[in-house]
N, C-alpha and C. Protein backbone atom coordinates (compact mmCIF):
# COMPACT_ATOMS: atom_id res chain seq x y z
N UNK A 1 56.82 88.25 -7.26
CA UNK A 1 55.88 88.61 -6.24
C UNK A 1 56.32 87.96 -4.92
N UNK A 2 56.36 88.80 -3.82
CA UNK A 2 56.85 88.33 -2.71
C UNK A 2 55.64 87.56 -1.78
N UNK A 3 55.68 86.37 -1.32
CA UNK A 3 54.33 86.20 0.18
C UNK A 3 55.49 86.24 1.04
N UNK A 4 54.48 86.94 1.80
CA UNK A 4 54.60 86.72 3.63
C UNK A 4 54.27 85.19 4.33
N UNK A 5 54.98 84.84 4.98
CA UNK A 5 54.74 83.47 6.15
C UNK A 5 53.13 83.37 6.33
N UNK A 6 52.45 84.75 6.57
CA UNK A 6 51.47 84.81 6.74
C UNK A 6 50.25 84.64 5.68
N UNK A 7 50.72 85.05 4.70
CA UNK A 7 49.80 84.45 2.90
C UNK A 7 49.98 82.98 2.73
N UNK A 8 51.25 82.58 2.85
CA UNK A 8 51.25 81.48 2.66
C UNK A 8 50.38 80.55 3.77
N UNK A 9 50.38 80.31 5.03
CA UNK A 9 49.17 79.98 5.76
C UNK A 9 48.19 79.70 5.21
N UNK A 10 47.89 81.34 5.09
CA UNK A 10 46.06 81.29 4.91
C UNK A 10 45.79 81.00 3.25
N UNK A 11 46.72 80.64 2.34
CA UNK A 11 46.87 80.05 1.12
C UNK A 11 46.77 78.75 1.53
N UNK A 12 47.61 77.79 2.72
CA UNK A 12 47.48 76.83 2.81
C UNK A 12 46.05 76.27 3.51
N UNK A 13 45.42 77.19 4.04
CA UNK A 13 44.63 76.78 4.78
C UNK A 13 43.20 76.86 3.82
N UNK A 14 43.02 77.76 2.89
CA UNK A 14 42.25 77.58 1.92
C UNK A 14 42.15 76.72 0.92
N UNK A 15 43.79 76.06 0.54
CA UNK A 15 43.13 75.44 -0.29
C UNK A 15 43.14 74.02 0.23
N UNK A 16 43.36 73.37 2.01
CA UNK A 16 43.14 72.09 1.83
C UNK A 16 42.20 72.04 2.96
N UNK A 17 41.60 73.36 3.42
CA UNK A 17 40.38 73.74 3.99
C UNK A 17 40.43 72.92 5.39
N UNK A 18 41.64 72.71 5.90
CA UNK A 18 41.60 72.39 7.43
C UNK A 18 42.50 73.91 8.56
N UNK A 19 41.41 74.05 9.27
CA UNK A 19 41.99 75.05 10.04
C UNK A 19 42.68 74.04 11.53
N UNK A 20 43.87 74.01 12.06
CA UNK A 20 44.46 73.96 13.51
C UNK A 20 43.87 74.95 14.78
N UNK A 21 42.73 74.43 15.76
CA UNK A 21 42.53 75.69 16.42
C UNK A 21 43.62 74.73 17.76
N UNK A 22 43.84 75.62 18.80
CA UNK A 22 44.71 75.32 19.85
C UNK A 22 43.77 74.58 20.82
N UNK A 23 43.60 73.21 21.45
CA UNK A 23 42.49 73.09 22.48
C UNK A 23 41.64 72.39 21.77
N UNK A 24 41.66 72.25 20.48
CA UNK A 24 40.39 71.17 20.20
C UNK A 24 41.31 69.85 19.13
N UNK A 25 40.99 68.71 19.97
CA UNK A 25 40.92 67.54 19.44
C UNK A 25 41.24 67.35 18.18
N UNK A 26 42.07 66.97 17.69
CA UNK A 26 41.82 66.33 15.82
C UNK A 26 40.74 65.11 16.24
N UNK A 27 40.12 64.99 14.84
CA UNK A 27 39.08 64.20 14.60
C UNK A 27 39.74 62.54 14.51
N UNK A 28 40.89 62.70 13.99
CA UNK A 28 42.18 60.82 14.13
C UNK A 28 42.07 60.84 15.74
N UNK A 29 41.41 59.37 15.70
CA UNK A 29 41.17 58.66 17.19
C UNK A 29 42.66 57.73 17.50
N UNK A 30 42.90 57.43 18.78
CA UNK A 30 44.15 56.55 18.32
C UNK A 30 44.05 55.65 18.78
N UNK A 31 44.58 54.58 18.85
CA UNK A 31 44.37 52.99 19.29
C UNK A 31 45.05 52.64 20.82
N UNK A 32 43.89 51.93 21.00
CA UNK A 32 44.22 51.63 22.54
C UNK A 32 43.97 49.98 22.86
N UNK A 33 44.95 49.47 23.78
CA UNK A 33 43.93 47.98 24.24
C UNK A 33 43.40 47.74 25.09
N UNK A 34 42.72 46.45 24.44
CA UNK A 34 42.02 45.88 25.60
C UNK A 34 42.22 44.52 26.16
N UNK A 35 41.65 44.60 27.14
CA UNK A 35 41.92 43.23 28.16
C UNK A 35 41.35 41.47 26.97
N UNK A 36 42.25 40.94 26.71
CA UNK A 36 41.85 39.69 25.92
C UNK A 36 41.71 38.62 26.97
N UNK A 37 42.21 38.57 28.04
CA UNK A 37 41.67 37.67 29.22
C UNK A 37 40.61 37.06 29.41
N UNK A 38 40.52 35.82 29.18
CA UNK A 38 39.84 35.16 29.20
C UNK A 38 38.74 35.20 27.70
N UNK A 39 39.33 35.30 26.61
CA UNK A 39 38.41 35.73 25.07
C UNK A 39 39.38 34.50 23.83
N UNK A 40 38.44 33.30 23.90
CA UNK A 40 38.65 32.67 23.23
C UNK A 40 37.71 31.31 22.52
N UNK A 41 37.59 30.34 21.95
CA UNK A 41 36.88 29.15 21.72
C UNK A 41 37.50 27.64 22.11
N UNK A 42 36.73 27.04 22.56
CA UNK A 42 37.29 25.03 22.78
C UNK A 42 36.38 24.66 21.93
N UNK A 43 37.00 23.82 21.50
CA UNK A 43 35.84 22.58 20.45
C UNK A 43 36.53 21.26 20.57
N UNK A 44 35.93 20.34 21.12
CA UNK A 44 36.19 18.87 21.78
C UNK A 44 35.56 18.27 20.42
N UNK A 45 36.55 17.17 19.61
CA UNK A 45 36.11 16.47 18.96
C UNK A 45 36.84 15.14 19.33
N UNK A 46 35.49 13.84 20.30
CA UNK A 46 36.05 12.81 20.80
C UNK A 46 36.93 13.18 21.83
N UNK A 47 38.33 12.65 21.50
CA UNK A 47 39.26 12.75 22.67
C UNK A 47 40.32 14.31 22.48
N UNK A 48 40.16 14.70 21.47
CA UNK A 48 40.85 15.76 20.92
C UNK A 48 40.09 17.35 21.22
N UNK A 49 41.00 17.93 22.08
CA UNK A 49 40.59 19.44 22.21
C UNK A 49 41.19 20.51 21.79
N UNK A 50 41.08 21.37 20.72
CA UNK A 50 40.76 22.36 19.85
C UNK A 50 40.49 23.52 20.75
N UNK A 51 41.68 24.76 20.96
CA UNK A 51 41.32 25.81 21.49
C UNK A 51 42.43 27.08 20.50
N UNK A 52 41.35 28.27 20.42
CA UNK A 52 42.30 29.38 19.88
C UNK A 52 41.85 30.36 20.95
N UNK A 53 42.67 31.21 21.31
CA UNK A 53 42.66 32.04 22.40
C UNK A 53 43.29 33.54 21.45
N UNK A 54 42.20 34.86 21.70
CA UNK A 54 42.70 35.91 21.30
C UNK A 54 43.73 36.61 21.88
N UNK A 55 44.41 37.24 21.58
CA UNK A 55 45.60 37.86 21.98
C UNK A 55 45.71 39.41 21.34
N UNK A 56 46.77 40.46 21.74
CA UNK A 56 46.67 41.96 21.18
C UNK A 56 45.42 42.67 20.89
N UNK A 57 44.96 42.69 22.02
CA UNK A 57 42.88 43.26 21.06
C UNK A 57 43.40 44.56 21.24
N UNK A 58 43.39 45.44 20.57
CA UNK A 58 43.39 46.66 19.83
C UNK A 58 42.29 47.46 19.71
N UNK A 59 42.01 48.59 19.72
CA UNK A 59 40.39 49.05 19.16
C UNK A 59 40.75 50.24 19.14
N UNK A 60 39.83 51.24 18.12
CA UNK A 60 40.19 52.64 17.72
C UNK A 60 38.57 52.72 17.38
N UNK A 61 38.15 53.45 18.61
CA UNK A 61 36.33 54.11 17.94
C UNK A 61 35.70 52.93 17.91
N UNK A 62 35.79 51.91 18.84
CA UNK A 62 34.78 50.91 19.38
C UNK A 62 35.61 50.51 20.87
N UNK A 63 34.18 50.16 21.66
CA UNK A 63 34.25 49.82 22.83
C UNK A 63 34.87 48.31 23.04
N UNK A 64 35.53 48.04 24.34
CA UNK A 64 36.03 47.04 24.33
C UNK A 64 35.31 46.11 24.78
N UNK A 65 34.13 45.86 25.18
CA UNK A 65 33.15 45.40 25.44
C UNK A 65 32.90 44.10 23.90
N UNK A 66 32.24 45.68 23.02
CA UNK A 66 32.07 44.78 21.76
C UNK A 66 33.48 44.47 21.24
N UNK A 67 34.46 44.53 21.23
CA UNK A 67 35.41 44.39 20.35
C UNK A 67 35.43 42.99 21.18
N UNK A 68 35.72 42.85 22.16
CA UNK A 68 35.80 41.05 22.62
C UNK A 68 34.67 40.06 22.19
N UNK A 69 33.29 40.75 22.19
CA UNK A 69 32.38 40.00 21.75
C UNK A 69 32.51 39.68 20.18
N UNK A 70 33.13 40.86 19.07
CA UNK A 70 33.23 40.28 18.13
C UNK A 70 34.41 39.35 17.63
N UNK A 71 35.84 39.70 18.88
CA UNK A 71 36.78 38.36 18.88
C UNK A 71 36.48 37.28 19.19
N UNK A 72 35.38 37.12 20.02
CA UNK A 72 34.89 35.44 20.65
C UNK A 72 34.07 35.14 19.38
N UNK A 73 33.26 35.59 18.76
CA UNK A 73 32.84 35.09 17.55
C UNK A 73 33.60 34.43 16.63
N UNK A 74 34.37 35.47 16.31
CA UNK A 74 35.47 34.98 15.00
C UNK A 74 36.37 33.72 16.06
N UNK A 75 36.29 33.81 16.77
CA UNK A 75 37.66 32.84 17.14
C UNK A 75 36.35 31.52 17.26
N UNK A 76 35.22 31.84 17.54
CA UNK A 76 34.63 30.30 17.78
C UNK A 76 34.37 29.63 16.38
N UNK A 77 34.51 30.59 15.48
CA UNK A 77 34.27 29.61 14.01
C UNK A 77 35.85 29.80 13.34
N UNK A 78 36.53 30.34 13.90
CA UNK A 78 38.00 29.65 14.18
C UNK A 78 38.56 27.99 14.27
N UNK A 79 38.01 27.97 15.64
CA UNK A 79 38.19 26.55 16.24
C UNK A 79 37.15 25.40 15.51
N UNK A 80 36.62 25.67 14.70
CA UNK A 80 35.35 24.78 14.16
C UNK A 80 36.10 24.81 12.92
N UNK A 81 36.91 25.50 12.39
CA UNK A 81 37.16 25.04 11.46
C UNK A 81 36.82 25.64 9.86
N UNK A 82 35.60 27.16 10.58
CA UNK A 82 35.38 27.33 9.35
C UNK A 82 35.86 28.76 8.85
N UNK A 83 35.78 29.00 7.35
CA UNK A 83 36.34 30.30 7.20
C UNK A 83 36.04 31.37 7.43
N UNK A 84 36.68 32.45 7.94
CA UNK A 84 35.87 33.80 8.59
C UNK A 84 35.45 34.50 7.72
N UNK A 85 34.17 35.26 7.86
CA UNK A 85 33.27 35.78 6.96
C UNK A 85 33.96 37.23 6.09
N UNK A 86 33.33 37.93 5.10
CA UNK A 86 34.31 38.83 4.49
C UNK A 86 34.09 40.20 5.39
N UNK A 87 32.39 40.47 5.92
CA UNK A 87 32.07 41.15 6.64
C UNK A 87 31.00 40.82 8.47
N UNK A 88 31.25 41.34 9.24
CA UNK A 88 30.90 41.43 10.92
C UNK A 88 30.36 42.02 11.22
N UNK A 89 29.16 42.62 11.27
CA UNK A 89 28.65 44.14 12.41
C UNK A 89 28.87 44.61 11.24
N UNK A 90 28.96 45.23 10.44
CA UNK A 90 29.46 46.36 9.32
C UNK A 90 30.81 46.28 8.81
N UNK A 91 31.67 45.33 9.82
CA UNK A 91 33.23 45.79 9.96
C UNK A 91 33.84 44.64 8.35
N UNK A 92 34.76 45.55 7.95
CA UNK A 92 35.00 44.42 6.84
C UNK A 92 36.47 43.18 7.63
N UNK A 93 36.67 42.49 7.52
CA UNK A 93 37.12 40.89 7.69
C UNK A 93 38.37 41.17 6.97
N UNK A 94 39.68 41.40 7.56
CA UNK A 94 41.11 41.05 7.16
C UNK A 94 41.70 40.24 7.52
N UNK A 95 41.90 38.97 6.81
CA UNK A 95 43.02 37.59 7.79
C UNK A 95 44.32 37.73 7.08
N UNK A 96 45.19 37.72 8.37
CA UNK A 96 46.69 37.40 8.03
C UNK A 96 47.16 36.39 8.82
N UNK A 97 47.55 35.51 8.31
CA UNK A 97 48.86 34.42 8.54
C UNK A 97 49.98 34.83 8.68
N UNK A 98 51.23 34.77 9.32
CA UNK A 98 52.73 35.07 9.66
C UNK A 98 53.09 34.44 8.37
N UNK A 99 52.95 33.17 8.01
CA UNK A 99 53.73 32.63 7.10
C UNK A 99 52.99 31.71 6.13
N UNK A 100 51.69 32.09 5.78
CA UNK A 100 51.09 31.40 4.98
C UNK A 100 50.60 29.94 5.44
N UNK A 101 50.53 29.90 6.98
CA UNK A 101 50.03 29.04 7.44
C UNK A 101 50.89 28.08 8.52
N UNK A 102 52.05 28.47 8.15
CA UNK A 102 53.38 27.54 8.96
C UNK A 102 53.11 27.95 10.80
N UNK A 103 52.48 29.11 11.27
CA UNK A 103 52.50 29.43 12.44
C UNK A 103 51.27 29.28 12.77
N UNK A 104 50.89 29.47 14.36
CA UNK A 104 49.11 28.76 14.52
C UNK A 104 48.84 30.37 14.91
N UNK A 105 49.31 31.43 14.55
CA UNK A 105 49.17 32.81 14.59
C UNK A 105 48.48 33.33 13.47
N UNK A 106 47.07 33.57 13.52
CA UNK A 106 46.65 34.91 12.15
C UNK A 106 46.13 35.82 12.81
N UNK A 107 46.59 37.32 12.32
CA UNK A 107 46.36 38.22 13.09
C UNK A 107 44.50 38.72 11.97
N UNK A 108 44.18 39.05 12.63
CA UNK A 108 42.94 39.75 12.47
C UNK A 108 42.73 40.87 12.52
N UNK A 109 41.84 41.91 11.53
CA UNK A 109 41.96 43.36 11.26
C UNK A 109 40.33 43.66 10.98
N UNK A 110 39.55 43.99 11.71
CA UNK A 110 37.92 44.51 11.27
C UNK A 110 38.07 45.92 11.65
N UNK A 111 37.36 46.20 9.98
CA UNK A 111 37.81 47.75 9.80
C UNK A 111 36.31 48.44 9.35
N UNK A 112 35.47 49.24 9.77
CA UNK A 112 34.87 49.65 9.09
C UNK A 112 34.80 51.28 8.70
N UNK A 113 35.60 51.98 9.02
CA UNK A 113 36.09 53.13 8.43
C UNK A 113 37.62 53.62 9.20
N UNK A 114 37.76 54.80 8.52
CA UNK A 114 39.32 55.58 9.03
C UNK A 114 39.35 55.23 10.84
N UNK A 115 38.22 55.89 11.30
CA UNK A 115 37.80 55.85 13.01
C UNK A 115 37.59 54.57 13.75
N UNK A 116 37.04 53.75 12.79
CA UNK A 116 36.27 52.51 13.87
C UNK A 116 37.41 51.21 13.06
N UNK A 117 38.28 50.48 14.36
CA UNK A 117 38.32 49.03 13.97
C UNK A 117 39.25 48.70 15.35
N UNK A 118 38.95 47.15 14.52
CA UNK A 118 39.58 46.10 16.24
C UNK A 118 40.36 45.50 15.28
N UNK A 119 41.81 45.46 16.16
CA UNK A 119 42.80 44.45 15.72
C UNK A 119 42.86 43.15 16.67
N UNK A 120 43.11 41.83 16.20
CA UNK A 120 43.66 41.16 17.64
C UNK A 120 44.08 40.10 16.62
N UNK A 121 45.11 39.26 17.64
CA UNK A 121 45.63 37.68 17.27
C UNK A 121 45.05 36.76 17.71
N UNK A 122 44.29 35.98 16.95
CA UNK A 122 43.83 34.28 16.97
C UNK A 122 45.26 33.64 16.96
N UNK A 123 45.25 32.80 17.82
CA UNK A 123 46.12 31.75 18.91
C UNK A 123 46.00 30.85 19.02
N UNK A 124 46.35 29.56 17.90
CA UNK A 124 45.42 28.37 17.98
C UNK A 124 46.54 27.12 18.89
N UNK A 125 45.72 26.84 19.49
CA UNK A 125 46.11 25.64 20.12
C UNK A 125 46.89 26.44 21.67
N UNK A 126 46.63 27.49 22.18
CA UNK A 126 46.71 28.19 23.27
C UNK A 126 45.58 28.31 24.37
N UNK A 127 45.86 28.24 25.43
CA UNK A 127 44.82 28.20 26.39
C UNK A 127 44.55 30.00 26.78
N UNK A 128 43.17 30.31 26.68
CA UNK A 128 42.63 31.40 27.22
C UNK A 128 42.20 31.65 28.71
């Protein structure tokens, strides 16, 4: 049995039920940054000062507004010392280390679906 270019299409298009129209948007948002300037925590203990400063803020389907407000969070219980929570706002909580701790770099990943999340780097011992 022979198809045409043209069966095959509309075979493909039935059975994974996404049509291409020309002029409209795919629904995949793509990632853009934002300004980390000035988005970080100090914590003075005695004579000793404690600062992590965010770096690479990232965001896909959130505003950069909140995406800094939820980096100054995480970075202020950063600098305190304590561990970051599993979930934020809805967003679920990814920590990475470069090297299992050897660098003062963990990058950070809050994801709460395909569309919505903020990436950025906690920067410890960097001035914001």
């Amino acid at each position: 049995m022979r198809r045409t270019a043209a069966a095959l299409a509309t075979l493909s298009v039935v059975a994974t039920g996404v049509v291409a129209l020309p002029g409209v948007a795919s629904a995949k948002t793509t990632a853009k940054s934002c300004s980390s300037k000035g988005v970080g925590a100090t914590a003075v203990t005695g004579d000793v000062v404690f600062s992590v400063a965010v770096r690479q803020l990232k965001v896909r389907g959130v505003s950069c507004a909140n995406a800094r407000a939820l980096a100054r969070g995480l970075a202020k219980l950063e600098v305190k010392g304590k561990a970051l929570p599993r979930t934020v706002s809805g967003f679920r909580v990814i920590e990475r280390s470069a090297c299992g701790g050897c660098a003062p770099l963990t990058t950070v990943i809050l994801r709460k679906d395909a569309s919505h999340a903020v990436s950025f780097v906690l920067a410890a011992g960097a001035s914001y």
